[in-house]
C-alpha atoms as a PDB file:
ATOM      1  CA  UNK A   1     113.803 146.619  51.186  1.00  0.00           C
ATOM      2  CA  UNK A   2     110.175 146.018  52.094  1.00  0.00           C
ATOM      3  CA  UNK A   3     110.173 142.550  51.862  1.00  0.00           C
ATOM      4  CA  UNK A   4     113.502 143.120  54.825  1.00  0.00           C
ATOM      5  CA  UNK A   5     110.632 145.667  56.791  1.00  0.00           C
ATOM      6  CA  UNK A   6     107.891 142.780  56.381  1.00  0.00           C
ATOM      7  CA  UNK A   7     110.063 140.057  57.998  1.00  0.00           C
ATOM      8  CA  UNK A   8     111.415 142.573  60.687  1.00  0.00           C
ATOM      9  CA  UNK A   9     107.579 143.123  61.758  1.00  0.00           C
ATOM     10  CA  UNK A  10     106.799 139.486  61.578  1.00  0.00           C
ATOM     11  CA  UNK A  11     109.846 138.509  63.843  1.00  0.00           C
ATOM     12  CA  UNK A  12     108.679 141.681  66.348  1.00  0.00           C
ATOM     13  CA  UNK A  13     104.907 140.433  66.230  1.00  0.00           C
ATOM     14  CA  UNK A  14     105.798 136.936  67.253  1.00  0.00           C
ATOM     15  CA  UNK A  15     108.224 138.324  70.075  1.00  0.00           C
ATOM     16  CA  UNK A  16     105.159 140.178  71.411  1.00  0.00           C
ATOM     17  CA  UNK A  17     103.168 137.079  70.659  1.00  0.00           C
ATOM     18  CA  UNK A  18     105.747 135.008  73.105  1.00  0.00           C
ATOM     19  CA  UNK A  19     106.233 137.763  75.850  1.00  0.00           C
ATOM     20  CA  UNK A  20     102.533 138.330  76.115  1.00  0.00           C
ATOM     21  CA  UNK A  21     102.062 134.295  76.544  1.00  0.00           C
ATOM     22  CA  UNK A  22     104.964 133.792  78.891  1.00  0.00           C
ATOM     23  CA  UNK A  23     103.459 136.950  81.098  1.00  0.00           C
ATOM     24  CA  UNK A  24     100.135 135.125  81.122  1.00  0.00           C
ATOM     25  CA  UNK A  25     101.259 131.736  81.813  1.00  0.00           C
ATOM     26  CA  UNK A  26     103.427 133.789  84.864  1.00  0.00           C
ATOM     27  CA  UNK A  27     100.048 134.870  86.000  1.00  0.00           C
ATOM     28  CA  UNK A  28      98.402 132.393  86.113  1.00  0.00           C
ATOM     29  CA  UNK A  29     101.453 130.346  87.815  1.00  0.00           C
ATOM     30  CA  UNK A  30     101.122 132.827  90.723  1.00  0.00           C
ATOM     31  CA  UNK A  31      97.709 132.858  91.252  1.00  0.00           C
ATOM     32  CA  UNK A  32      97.546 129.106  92.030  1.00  0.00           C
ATOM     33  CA  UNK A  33     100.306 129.679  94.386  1.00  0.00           C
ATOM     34  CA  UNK A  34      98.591 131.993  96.015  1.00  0.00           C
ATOM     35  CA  UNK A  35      95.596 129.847  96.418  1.00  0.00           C
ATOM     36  CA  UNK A  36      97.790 126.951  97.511  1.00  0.00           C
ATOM     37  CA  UNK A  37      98.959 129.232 100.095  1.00  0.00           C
ATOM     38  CA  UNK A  38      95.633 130.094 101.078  1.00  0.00           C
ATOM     39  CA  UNK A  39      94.870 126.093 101.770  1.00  0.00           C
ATOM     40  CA  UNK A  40      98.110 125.495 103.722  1.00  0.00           C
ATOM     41  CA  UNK A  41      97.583 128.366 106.181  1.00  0.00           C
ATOM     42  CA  UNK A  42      94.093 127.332 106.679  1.00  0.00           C
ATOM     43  CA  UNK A  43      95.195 123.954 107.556  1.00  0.00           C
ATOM     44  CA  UNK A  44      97.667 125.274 109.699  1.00  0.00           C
ATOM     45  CA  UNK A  45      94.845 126.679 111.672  1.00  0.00           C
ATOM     46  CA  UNK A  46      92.724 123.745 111.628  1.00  0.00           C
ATOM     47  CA  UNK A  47      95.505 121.692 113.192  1.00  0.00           C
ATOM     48  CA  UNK A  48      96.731 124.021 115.963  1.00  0.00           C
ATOM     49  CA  UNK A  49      93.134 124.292 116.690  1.00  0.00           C
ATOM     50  CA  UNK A  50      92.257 120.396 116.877  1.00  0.00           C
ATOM     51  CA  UNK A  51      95.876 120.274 118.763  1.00  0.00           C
ATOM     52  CA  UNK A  52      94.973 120.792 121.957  1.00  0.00           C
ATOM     53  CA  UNK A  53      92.153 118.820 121.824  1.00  0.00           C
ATOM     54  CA  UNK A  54      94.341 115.912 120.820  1.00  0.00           C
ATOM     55  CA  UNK A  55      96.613 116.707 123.557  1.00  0.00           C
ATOM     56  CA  UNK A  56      94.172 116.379 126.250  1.00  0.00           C
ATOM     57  CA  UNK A  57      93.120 113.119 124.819  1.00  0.00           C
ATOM     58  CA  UNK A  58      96.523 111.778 124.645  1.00  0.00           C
ATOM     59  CA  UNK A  59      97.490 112.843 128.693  1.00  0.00           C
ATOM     60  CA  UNK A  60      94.097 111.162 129.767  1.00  0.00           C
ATOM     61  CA  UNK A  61      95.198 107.635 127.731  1.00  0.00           C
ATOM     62  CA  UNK A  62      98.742 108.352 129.620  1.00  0.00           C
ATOM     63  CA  UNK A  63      97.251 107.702 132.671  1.00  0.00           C
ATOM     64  CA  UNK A  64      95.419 104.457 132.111  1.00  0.00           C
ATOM     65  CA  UNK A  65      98.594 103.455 130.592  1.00  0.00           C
ATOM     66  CA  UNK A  66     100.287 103.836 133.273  1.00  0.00           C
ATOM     67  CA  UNK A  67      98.336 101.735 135.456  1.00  0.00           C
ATOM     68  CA  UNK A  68      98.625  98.946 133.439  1.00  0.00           C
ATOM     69  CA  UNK A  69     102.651  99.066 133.131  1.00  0.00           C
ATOM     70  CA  UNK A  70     102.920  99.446 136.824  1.00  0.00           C
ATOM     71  CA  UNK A  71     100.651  96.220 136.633  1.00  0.00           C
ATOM     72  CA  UNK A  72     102.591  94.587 134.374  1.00  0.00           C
ATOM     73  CA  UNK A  73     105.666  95.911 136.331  1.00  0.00           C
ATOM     74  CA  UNK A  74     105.055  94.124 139.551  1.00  0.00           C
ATOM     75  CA  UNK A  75     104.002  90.755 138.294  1.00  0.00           C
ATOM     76  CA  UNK A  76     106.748  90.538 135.449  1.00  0.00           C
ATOM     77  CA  UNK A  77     105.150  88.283 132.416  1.00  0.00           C
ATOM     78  CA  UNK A  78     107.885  86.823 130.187  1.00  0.00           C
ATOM     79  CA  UNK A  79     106.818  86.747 126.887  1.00  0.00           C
ATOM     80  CA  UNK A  80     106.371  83.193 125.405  1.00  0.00           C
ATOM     81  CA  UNK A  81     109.399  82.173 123.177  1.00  0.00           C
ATOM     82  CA  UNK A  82     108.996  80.646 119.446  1.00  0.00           C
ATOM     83  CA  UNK A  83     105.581  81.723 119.889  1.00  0.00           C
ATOM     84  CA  UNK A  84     103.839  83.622 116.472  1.00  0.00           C
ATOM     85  CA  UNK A  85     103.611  87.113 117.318  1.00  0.00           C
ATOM     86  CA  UNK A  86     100.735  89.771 116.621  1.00  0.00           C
ATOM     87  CA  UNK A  87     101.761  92.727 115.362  1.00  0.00           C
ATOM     88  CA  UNK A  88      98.633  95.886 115.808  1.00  0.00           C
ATOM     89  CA  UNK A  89     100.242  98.972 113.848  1.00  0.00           C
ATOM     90  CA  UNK A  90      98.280 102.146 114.227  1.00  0.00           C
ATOM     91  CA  UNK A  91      98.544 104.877 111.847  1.00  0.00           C
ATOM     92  CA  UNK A  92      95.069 106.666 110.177  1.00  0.00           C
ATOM     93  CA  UNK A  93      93.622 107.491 106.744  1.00  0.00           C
ATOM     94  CA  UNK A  94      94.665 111.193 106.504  1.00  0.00           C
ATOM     95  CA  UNK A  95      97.815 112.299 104.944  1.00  0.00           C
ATOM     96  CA  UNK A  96      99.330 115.565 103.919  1.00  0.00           C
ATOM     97  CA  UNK A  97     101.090 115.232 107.347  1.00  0.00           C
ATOM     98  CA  UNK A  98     105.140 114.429 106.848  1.00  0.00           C
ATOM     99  CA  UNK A  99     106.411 111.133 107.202  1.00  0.00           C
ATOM    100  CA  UNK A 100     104.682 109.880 110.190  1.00  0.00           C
ATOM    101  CA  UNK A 101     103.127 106.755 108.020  1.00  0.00           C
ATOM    102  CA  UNK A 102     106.615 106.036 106.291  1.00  0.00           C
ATOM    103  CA  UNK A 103     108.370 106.240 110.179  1.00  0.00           C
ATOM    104  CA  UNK A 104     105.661 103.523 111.387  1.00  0.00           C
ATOM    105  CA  UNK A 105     105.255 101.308 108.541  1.00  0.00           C
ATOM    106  CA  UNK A 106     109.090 101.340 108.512  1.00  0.00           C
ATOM    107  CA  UNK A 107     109.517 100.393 112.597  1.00  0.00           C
ATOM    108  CA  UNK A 108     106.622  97.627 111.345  1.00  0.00           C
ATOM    109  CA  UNK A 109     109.170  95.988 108.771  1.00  0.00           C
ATOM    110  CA  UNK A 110     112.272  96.202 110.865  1.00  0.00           C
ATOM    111  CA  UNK A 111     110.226  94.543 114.078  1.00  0.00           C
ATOM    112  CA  UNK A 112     109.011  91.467 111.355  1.00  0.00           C
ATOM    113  CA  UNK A 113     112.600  91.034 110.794  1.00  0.00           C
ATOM    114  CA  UNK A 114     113.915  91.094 114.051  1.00  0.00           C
ATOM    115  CA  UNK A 115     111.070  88.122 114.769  1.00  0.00           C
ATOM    116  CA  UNK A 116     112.448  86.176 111.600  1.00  0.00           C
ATOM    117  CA  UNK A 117     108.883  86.698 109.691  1.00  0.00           C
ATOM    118  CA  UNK A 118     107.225  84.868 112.587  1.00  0.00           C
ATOM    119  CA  UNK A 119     104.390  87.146 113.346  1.00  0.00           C
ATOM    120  CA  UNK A 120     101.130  88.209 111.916  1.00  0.00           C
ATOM    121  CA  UNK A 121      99.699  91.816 111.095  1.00  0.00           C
ATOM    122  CA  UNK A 122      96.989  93.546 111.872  1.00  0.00           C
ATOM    123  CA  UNK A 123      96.791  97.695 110.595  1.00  0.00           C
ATOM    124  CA  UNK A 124      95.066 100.353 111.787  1.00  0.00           C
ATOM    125  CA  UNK A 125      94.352 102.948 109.377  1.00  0.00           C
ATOM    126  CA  UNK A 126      94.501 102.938 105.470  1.00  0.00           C
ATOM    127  CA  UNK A 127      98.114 104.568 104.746  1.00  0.00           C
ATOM    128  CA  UNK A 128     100.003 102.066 106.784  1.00  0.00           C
ATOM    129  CA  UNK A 129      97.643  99.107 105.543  1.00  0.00           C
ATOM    130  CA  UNK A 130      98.878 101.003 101.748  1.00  0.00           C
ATOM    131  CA  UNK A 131     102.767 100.669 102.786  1.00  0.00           C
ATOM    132  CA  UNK A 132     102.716  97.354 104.612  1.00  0.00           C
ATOM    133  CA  UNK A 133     100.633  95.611 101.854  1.00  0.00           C
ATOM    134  CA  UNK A 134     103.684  96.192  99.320  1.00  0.00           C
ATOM    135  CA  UNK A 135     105.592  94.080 101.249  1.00  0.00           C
ATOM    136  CA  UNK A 136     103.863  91.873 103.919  1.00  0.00           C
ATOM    137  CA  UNK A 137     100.452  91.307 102.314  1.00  0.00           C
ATOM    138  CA  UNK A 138     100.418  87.711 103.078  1.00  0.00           C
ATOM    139  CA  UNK A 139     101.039  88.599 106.830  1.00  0.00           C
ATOM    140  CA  UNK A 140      98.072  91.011 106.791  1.00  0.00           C
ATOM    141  CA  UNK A 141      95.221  89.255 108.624  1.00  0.00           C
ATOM    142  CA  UNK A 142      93.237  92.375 109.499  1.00  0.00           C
ATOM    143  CA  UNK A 143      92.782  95.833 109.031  1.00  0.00           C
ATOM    144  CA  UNK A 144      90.788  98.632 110.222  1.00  0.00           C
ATOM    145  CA  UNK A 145      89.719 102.110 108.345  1.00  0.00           C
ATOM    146  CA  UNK A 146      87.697 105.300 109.358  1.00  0.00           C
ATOM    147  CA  UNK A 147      89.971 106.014 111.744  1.00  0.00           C
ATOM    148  CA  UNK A 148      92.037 109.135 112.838  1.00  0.00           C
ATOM    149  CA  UNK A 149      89.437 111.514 111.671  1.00  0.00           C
ATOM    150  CA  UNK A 150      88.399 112.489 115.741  1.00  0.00           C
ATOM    151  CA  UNK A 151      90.248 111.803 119.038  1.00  0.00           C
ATOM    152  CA  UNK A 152      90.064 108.002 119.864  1.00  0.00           C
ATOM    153  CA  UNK A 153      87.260 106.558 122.399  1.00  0.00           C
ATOM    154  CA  UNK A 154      87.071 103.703 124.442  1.00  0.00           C
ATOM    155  CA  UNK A 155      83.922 102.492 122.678  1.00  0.00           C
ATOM    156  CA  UNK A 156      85.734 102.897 118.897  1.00  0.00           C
ATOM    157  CA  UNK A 157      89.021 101.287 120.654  1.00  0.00           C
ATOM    158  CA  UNK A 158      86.594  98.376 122.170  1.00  0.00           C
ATOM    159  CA  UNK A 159      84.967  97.418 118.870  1.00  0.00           C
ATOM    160  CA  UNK A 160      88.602  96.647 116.927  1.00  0.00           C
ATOM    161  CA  UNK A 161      89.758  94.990 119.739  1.00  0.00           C
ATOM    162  CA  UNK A 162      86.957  92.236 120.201  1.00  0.00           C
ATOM    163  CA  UNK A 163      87.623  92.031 116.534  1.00  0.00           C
ATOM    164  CA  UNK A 164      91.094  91.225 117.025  1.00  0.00           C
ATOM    165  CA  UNK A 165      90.463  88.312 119.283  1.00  0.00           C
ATOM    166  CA  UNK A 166      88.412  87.030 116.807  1.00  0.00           C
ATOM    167  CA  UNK A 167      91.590  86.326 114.880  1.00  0.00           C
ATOM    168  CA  UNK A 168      92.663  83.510 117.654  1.00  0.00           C
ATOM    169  CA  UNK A 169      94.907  83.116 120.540  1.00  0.00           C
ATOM    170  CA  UNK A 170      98.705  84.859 120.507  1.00  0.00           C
ATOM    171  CA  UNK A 171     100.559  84.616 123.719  1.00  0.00           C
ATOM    172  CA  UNK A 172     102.570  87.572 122.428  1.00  0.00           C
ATOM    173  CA  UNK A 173     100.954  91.245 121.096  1.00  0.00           C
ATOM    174  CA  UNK A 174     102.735  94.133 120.134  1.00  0.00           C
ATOM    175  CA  UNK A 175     101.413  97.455 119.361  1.00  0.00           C
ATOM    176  CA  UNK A 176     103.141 100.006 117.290  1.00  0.00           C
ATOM    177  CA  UNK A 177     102.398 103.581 117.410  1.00  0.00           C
ATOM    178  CA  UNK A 178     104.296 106.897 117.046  1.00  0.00           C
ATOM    179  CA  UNK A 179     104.606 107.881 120.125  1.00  0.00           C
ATOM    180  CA  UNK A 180     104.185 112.054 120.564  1.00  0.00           C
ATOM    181  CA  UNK A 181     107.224 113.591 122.432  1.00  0.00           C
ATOM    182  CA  UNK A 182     106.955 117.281 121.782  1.00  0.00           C
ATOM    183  CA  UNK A 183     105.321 119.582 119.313  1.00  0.00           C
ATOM    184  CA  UNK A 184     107.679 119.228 116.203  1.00  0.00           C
ATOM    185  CA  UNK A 185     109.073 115.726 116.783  1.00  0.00           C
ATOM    186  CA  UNK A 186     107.422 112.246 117.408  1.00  0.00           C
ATOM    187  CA  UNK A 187     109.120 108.208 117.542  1.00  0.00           C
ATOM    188  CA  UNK A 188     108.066 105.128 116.771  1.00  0.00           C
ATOM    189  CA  UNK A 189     107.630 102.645 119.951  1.00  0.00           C
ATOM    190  CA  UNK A 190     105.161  99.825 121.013  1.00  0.00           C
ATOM    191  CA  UNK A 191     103.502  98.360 124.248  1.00  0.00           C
ATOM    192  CA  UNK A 192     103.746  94.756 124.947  1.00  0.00           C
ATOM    193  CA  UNK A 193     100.594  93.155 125.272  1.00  0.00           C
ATOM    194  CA  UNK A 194     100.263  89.692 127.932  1.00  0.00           C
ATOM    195  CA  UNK A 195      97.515  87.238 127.401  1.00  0.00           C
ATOM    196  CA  UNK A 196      95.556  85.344 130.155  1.00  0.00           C
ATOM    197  CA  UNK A 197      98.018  82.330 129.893  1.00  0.00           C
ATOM    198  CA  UNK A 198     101.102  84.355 130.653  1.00  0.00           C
ATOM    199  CA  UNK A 199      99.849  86.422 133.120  1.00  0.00           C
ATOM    200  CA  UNK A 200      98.705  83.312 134.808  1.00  0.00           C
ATOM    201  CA  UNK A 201     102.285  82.137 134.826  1.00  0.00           C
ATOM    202  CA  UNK A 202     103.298  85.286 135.865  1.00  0.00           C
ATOM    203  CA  UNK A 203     105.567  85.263 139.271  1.00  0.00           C
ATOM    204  CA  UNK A 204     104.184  88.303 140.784  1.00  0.00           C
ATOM    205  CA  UNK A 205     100.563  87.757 140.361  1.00  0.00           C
ATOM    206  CA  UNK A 206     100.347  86.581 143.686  1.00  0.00           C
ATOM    207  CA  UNK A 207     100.854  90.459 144.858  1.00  0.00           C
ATOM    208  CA  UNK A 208      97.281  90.933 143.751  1.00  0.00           C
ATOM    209  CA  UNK A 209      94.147  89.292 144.828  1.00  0.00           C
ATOM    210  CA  UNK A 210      93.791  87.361 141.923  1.00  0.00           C
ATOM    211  CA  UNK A 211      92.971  83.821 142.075  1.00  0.00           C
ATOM    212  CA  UNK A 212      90.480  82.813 138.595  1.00  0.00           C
ATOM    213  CA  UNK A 213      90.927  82.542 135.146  1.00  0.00           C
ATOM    214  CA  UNK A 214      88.185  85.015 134.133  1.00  0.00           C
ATOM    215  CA  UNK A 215      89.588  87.706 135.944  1.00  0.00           C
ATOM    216  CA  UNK A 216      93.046  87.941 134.387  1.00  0.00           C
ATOM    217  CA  UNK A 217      91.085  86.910 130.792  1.00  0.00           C
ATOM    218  CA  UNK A 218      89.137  89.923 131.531  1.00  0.00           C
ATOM    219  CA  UNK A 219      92.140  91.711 132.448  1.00  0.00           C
ATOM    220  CA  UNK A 220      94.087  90.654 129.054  1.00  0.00           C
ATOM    221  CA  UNK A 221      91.043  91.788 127.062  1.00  0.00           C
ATOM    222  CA  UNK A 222      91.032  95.221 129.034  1.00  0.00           C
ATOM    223  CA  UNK A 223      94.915  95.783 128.539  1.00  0.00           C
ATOM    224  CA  UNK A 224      94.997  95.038 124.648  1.00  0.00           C
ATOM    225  CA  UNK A 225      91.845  97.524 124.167  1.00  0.00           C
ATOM    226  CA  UNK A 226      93.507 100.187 126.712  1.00  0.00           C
ATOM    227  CA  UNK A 227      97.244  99.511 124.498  1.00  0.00           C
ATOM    228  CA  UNK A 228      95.392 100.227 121.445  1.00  0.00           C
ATOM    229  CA  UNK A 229      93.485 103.232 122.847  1.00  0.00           C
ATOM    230  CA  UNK A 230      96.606 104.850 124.509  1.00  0.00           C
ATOM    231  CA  UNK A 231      98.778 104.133 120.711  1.00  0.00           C
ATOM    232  CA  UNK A 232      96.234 105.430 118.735  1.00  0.00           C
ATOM    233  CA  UNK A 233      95.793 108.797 121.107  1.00  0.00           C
ATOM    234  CA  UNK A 234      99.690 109.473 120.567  1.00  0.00           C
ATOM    235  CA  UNK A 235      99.438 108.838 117.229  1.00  0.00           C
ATOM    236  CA  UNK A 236      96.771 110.804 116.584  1.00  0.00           C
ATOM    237  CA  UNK A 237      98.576 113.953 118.851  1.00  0.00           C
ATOM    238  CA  UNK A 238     101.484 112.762 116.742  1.00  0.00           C
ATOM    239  CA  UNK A 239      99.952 113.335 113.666  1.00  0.00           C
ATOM    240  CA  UNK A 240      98.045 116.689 114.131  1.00  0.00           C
ATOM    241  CA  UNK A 241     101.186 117.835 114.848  1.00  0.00           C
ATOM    242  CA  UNK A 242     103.598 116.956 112.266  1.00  0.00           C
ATOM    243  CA  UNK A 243     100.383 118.176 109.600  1.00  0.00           C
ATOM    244  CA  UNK A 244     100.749 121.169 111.265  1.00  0.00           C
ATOM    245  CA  UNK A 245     104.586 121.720 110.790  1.00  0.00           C
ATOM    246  CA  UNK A 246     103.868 120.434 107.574  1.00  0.00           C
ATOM    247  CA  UNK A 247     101.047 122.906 106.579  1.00  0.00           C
ATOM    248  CA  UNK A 248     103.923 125.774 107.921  1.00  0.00           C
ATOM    249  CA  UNK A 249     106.667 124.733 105.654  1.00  0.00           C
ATOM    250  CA  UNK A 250     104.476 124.576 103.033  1.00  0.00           C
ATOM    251  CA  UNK A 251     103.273 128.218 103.505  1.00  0.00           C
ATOM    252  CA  UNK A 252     106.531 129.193 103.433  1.00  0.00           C
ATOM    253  CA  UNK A 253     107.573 127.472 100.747  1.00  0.00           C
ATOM    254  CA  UNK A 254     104.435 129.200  98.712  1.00  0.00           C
ATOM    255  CA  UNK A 255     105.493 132.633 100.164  1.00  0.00           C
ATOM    256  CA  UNK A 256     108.927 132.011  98.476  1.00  0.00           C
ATOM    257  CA  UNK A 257     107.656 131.011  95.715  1.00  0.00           C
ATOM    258  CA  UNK A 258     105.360 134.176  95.466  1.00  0.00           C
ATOM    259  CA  UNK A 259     108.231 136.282  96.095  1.00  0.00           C
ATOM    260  CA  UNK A 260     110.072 134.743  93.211  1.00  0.00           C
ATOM    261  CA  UNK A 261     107.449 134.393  90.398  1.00  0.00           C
ATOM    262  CA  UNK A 262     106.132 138.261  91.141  1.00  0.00           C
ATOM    263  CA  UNK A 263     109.969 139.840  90.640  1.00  0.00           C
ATOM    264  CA  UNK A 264     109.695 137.373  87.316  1.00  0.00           C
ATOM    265  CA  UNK A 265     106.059 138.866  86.669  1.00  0.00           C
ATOM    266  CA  UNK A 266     107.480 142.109  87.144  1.00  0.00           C
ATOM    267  CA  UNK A 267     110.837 142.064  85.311  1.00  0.00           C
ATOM    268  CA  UNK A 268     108.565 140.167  82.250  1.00  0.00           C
ATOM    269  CA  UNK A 269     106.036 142.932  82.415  1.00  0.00           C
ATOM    270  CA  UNK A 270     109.018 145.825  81.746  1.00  0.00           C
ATOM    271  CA  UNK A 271     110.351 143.434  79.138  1.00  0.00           C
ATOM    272  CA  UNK A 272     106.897 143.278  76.959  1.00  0.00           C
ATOM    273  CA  UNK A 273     106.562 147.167  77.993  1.00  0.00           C
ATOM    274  CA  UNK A 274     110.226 148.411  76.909  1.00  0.00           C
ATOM    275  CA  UNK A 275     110.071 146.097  73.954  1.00  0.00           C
ATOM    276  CA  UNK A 276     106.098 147.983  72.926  1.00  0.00           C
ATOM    277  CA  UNK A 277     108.015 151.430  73.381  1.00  0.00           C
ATOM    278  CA  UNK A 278     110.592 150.115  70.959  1.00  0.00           C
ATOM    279  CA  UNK A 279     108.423 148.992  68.093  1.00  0.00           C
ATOM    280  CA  UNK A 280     106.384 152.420  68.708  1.00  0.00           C
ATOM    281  CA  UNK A 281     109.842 154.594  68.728  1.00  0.00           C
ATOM    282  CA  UNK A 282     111.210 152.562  65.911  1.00  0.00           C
ATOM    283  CA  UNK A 283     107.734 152.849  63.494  1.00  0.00           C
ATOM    284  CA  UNK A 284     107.570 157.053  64.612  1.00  0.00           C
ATOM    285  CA  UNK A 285     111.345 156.615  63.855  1.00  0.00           C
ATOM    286  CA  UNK A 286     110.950 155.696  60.156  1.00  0.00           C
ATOM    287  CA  UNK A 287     107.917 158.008  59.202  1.00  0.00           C
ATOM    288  CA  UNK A 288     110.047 161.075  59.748  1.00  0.00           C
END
């Protein structure tokens, strides 16, 4: 009979042991939700704040934009057939921000396909450069980092273009970009970029006082930087955006989760107490 009582207090310590070490490990679960939560609403913030900011950008690129498809518009280039194409995809270096760098890497691939692998790559930003050298590394001529961190400039935009001329001649450039069409949803598109040598053979140049060589060179030079500048403002709109829908679901998500693992905490905590008030009942139980 006492060696029965012995084992029945073993088995009720190591119950205790196990309640007591599930409650704490429930704890501690919760707590790091809670500071996870904390994170993603501050990011929240952070992006609605830098939103606006990224907005204005983007509406001021719109505008140079513009300009140059009305150019392009009126003297119609044709782009050059069985030519090698350039491919500039923008994207950044920050994440945590949906799948805005899987949508443009993805548009990348499909638009390398569609030219029958006849084109060459240059990246903007280190998560595309991450996703497109999986697959296309031996397309990859250039890349870029350090960007996406601030709203574009001209001067930033200037310097990575007169680096991509330094790669050679291509009578056809394409720039890819997620293009920002409201605040929860974005697309992939591209501008079309002419050099001097098309735009030279272009019919409608003759609308426009334009009668040398250096001026549409200069003109080529200005329209690839302005592309780039105008792509990597929506994409940077784009992507301030989508962190912040991001950073909401994932509040939410933590709020459920905090709802779920404190009626656990709770209902674990009335277990360990009920089954305390048990052993003391039982023990008062047996000395009477």
């Amino acid at each position: 009979m006492f060696r029965l009582g012995a084992s029945q207090v073993a088995r009720s310590v190591g119950a205790q042991t196990r309640n007591y070490a599930t409650l704490r490990e429930i704890e501690m679960r919760l707590k790091s939700i809670k500071n996870i939560e904390k994170i993603t609403k501050t990011m929240k913030i952070v992006a609605s704040t830098r939103l606006n900011k990224a907005q204005r950008a983007m509406t001021a690129s719109r505008v140079f934009n513009k300009t140059d498809a009305e150019f392009y518009e009126n003297t119609e280039p044709a782009a050059v057939e069985d030519a090698k194409t350039l491919l500039i995809v923008v994207s950044s270096d920050k994440g945590l921000c949906g799948s805005i760098h899987t949508q443009i890497a993805k548009s990348a691939r499909k638009r390398f396909q569609d030219l029958n692998g006849a084109a060459d790559i240059v990246t903007v930003g280190d998560k595309v450069k991450a996703q497109l050298m999986r697959t296309h590394s031996d397309n990859l001529k250039l890349s870029f980092s350090g960007v996406g961190k601030e709203a574009p400039n001209f001067y930033e935009v200037s310097l990575i273009a007169d680096e991509i001329t330094k790669l050679g001649e291509y009578s056809n450039v394409e720039v890819l970009y997620n293009k920002f069409v409201s605040a929860v949803s974005f697309e992939p598109s591209k501008f079309s970029v002419f050099d001097a040598a098309a735009l030279q053979k272009a019919p409608g140049l003759s609308k426009y006082e334009i009668d040398n060589e250096e001026t549409t060179s200069e003109f080529a030079e200005f329209s690839l930087a302005n592309s780039i500048l105008s792509a990597m403002a929506e994409g940077y709109a784009s992507e301030i955006s989508a962190r912040r829908n991001a950073m909401d679901n994932a509040s939410k998500n933590a709020g459920d989760m905090i709802n779920s693992y404190t009626i656990l905490y709770n209902r674990s905590r009335q277990a360990v107490i009920t089954n305390e008030l048990v052993d003391i009942i039982t023990g008062a139980s047996s000395l009477e």
